[in-house]
N, C-alpha and C. Protein backbone atom coordinates (compact mmCIF):
# COMPACT_ATOMS: atom_id res chain seq x y z
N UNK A 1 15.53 -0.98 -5.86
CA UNK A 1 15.70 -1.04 -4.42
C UNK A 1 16.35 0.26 -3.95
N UNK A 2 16.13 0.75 -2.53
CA UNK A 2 16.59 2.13 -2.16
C UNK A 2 18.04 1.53 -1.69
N UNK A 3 18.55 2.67 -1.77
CA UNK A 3 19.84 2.72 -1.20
C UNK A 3 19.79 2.82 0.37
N UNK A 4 20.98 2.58 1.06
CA UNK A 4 20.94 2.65 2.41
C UNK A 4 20.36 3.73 3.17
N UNK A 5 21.35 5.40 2.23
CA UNK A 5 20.79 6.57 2.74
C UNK A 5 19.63 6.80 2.54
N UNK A 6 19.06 6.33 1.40
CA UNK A 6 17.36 7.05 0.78
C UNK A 6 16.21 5.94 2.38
N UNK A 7 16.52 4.64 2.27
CA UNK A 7 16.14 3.82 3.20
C UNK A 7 15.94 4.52 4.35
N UNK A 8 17.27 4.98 4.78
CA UNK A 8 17.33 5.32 6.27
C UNK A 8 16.46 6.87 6.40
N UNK A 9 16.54 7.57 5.46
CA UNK A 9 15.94 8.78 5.54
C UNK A 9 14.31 9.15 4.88
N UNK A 10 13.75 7.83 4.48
CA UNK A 10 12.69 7.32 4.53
C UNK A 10 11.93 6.86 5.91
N UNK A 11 12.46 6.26 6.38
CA UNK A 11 12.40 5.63 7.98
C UNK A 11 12.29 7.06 8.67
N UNK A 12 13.42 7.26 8.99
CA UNK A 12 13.77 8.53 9.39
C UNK A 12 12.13 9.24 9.57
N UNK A 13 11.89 9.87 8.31
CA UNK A 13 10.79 10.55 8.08
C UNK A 13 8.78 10.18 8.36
N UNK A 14 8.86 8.58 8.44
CA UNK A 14 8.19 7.52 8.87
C UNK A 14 8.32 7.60 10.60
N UNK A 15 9.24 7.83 11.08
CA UNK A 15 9.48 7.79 12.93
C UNK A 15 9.26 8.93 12.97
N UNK A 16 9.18 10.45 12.77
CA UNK A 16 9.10 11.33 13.06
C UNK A 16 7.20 11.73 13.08
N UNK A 17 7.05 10.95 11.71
CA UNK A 17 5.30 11.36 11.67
C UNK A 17 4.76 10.16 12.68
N UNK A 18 5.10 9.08 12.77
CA UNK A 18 4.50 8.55 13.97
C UNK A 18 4.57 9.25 15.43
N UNK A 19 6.11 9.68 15.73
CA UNK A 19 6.20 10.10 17.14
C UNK A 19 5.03 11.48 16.88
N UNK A 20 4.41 12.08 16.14
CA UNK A 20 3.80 12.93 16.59
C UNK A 20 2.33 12.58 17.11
N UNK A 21 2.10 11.30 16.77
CA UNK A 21 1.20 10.67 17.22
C UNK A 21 1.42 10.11 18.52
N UNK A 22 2.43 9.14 18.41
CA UNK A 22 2.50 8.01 19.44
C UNK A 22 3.91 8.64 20.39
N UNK A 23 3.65 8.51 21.35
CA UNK A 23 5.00 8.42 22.29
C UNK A 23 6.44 7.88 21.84
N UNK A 24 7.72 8.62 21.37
CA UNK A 24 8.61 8.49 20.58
C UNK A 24 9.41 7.24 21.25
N UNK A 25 9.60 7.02 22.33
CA UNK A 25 9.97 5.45 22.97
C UNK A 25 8.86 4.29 22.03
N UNK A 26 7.65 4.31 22.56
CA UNK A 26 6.99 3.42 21.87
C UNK A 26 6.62 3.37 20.42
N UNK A 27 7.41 4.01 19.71
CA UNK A 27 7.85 3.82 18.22
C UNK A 27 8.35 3.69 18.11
N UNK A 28 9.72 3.50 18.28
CA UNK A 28 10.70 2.91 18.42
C UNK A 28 10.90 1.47 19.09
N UNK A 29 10.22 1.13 19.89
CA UNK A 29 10.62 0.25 20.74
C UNK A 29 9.13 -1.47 20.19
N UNK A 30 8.69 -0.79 18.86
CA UNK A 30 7.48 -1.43 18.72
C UNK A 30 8.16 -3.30 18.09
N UNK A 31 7.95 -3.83 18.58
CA UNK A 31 8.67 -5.07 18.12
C UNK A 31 7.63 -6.11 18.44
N UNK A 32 6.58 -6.20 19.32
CA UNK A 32 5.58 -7.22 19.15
C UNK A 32 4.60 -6.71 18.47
N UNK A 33 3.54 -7.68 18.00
CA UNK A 33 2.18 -7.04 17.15
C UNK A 33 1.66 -6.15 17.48
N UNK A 34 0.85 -5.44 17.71
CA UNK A 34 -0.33 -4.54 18.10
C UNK A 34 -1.35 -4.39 17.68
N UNK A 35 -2.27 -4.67 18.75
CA UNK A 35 -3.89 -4.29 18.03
C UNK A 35 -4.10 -2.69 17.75
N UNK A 36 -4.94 -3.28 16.93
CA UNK A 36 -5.52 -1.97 15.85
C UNK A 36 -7.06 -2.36 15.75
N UNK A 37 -7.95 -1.21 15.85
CA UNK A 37 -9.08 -1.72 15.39
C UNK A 37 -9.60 -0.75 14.12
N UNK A 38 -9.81 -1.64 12.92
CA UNK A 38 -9.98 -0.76 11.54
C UNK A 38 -11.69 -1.16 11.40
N UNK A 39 -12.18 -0.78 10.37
CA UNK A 39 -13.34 -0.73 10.22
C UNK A 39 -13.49 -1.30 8.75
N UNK A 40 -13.78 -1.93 8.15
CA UNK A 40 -13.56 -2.44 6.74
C UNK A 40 -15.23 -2.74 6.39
N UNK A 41 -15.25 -2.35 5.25
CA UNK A 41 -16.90 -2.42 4.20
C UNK A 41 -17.37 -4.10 4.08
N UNK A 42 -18.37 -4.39 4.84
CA UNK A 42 -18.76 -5.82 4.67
C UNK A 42 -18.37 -6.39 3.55
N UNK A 43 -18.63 -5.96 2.62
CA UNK A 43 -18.12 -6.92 1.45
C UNK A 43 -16.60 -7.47 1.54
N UNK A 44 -16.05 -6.49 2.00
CA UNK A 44 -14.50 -6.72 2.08
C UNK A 44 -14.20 -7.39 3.07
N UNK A 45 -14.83 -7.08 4.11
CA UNK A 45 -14.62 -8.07 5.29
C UNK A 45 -14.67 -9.52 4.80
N UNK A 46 -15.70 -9.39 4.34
CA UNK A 46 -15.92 -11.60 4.03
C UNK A 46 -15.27 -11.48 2.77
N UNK A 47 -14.79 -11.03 1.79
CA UNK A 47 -13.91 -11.19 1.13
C UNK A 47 -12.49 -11.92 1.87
N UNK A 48 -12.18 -11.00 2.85
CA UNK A 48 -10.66 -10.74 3.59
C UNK A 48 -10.98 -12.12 4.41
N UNK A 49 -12.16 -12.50 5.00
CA UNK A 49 -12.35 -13.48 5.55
C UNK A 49 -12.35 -14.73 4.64
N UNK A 50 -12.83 -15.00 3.78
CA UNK A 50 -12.70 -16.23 2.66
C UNK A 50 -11.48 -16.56 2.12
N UNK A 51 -10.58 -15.72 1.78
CA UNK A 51 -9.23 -15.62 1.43
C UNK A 51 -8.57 -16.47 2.82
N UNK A 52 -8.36 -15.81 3.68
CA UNK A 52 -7.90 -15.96 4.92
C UNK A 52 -7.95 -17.91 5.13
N UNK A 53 -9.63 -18.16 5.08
CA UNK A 53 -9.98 -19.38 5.11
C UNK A 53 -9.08 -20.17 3.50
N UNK A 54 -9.74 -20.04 2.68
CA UNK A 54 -9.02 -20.80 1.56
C UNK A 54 -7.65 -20.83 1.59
N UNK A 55 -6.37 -19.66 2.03
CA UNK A 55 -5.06 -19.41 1.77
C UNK A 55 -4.48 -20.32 3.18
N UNK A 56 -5.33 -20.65 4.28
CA UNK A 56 -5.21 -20.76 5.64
C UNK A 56 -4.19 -20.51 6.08
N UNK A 57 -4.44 -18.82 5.83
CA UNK A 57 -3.78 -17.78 6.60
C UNK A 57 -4.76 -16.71 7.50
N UNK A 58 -3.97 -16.22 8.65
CA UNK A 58 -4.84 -15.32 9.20
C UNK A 58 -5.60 -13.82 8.79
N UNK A 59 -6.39 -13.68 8.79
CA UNK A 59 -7.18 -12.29 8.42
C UNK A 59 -5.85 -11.15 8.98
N UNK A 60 -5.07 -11.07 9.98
CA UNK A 60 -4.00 -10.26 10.57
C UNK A 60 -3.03 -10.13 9.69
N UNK A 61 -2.52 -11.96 9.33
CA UNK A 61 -1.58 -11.83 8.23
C UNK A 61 -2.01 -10.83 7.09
N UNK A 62 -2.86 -11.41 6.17
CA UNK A 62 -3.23 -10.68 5.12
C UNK A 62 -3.12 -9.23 5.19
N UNK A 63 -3.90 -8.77 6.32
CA UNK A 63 -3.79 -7.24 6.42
C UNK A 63 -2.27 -6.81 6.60
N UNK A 64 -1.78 -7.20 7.51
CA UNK A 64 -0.14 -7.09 7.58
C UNK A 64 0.73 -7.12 6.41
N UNK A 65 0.60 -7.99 5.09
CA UNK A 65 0.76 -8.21 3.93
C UNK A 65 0.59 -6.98 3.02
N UNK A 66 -0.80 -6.63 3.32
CA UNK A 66 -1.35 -5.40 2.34
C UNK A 66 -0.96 -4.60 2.74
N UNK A 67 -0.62 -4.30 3.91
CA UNK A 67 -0.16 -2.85 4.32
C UNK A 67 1.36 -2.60 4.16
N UNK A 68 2.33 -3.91 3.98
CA UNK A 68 3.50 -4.04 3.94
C UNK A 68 3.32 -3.37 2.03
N UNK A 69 3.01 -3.74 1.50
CA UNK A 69 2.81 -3.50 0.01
C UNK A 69 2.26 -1.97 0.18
N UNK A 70 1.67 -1.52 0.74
CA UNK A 70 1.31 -0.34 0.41
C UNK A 70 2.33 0.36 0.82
N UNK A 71 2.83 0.31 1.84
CA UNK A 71 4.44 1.15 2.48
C UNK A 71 5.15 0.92 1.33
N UNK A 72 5.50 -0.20 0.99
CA UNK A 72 7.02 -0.40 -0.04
C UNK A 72 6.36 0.12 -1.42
N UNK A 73 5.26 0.35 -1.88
CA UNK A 73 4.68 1.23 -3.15
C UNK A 73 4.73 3.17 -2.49
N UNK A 74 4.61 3.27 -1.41
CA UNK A 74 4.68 4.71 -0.90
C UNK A 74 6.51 4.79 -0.88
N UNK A 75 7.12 4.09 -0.81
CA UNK A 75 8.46 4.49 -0.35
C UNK A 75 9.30 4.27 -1.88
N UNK A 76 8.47 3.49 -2.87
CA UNK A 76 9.20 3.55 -3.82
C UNK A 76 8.95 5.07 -4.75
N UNK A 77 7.51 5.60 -4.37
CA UNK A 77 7.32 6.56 -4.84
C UNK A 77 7.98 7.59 -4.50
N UNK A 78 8.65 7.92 -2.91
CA UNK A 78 9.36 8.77 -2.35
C UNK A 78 10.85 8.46 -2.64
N UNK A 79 11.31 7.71 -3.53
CA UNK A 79 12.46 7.17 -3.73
C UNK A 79 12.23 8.15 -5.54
N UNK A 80 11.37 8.07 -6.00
CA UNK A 80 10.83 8.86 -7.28
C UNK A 80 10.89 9.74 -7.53
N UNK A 81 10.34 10.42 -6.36
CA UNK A 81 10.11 12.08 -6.28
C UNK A 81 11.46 12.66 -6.17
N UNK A 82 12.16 11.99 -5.18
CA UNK A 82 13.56 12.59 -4.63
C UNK A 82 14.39 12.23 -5.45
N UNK A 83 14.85 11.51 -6.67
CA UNK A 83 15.37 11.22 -7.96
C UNK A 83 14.94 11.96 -8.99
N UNK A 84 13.80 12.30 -9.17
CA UNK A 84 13.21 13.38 -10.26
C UNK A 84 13.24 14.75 -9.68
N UNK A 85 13.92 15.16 -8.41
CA UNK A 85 13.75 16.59 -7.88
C UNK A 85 14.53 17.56 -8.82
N UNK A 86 15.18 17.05 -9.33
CA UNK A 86 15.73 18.55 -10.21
C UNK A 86 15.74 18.08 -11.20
N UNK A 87 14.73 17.14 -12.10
CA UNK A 87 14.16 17.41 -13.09
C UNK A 87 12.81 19.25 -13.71
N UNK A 88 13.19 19.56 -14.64
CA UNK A 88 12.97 20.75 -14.79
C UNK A 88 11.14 20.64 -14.78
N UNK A 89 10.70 21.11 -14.58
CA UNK A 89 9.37 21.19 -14.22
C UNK A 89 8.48 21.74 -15.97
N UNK A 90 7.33 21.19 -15.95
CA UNK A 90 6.82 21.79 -17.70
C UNK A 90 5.17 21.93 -17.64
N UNK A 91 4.62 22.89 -17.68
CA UNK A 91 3.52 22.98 -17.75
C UNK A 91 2.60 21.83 -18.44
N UNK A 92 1.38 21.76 -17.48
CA UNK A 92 0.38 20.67 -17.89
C UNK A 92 0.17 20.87 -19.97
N UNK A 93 -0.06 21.86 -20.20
CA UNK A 93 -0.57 22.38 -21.55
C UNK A 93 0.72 22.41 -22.47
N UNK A 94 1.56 22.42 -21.91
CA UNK A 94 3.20 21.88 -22.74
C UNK A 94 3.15 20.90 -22.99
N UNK A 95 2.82 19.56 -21.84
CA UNK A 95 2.92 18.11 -21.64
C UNK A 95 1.85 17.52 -22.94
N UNK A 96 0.55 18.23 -22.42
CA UNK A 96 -0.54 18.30 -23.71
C UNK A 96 0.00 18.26 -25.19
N UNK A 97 1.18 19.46 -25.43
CA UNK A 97 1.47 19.13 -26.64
C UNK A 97 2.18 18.73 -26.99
N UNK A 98 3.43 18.34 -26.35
CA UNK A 98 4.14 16.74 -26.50
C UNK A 98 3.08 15.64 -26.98
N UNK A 99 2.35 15.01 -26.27
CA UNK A 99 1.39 14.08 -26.55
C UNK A 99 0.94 14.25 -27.49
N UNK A 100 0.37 15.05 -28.00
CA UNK A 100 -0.02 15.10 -29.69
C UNK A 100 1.00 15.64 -30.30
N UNK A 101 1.74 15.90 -30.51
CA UNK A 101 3.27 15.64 -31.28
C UNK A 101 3.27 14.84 -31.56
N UNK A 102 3.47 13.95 -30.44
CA UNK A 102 4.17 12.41 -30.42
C UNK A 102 3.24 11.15 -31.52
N UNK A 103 1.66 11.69 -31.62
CA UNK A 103 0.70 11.04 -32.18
C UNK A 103 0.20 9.91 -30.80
N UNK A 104 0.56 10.25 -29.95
CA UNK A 104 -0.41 9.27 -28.14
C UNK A 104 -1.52 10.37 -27.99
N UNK A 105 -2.49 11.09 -28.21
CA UNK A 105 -3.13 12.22 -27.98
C UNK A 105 -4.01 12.37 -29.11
């Protein structure tokens, strides 16, 4: 789990790339749903639709779900990067021969 500061300066960085899109009041101030219109590959559609039916949950939920999971997998990765930043850096063809050292290769 992130810490408060990594959290907040995650966010932080999340409100800034939206306001360059959206009007910086109405990113901030976003607290009811909002339509969106996405475009999804038929198959997936009635996939997303059958689920929806069997789980009897909404097609909105679900998407809301998946996208919540994809943020908290992007923010754990930026929680990664910024923990490994001054780890020393090693060429791809170094890494290469670690791995066959090691006998994984």
């Amino acid at each position: 789990m992130l810490g408060h500061n990594a959290k907040s300066a995650t966010w932080e960085r999340l409100h800034v790339i939206a306001s360059q899109r959206y009007d910086a009041h109405e990113v901030m101030t976003m607290s009811a749903p909002r339509r969106s219109t996405i475009y999804l590959e038929p198959e997936l559609h009635q996939a997303l639709r059958l689920k929806a039916a069997v789980t009897d949950r909404s097609v909105s939920d679900l998407v809301n779900e998946a996208v919540r999971a994809a943020l908290s997998e992007d923010e754990e990765d930026l929680r990664a990067f910024t923990e490994r930043a001054d780890e020393p850096l090693i060429a791809y063809e170094e890494a290469l021969e670690y791995l066959k050292r090691d006998g994984k290769l």
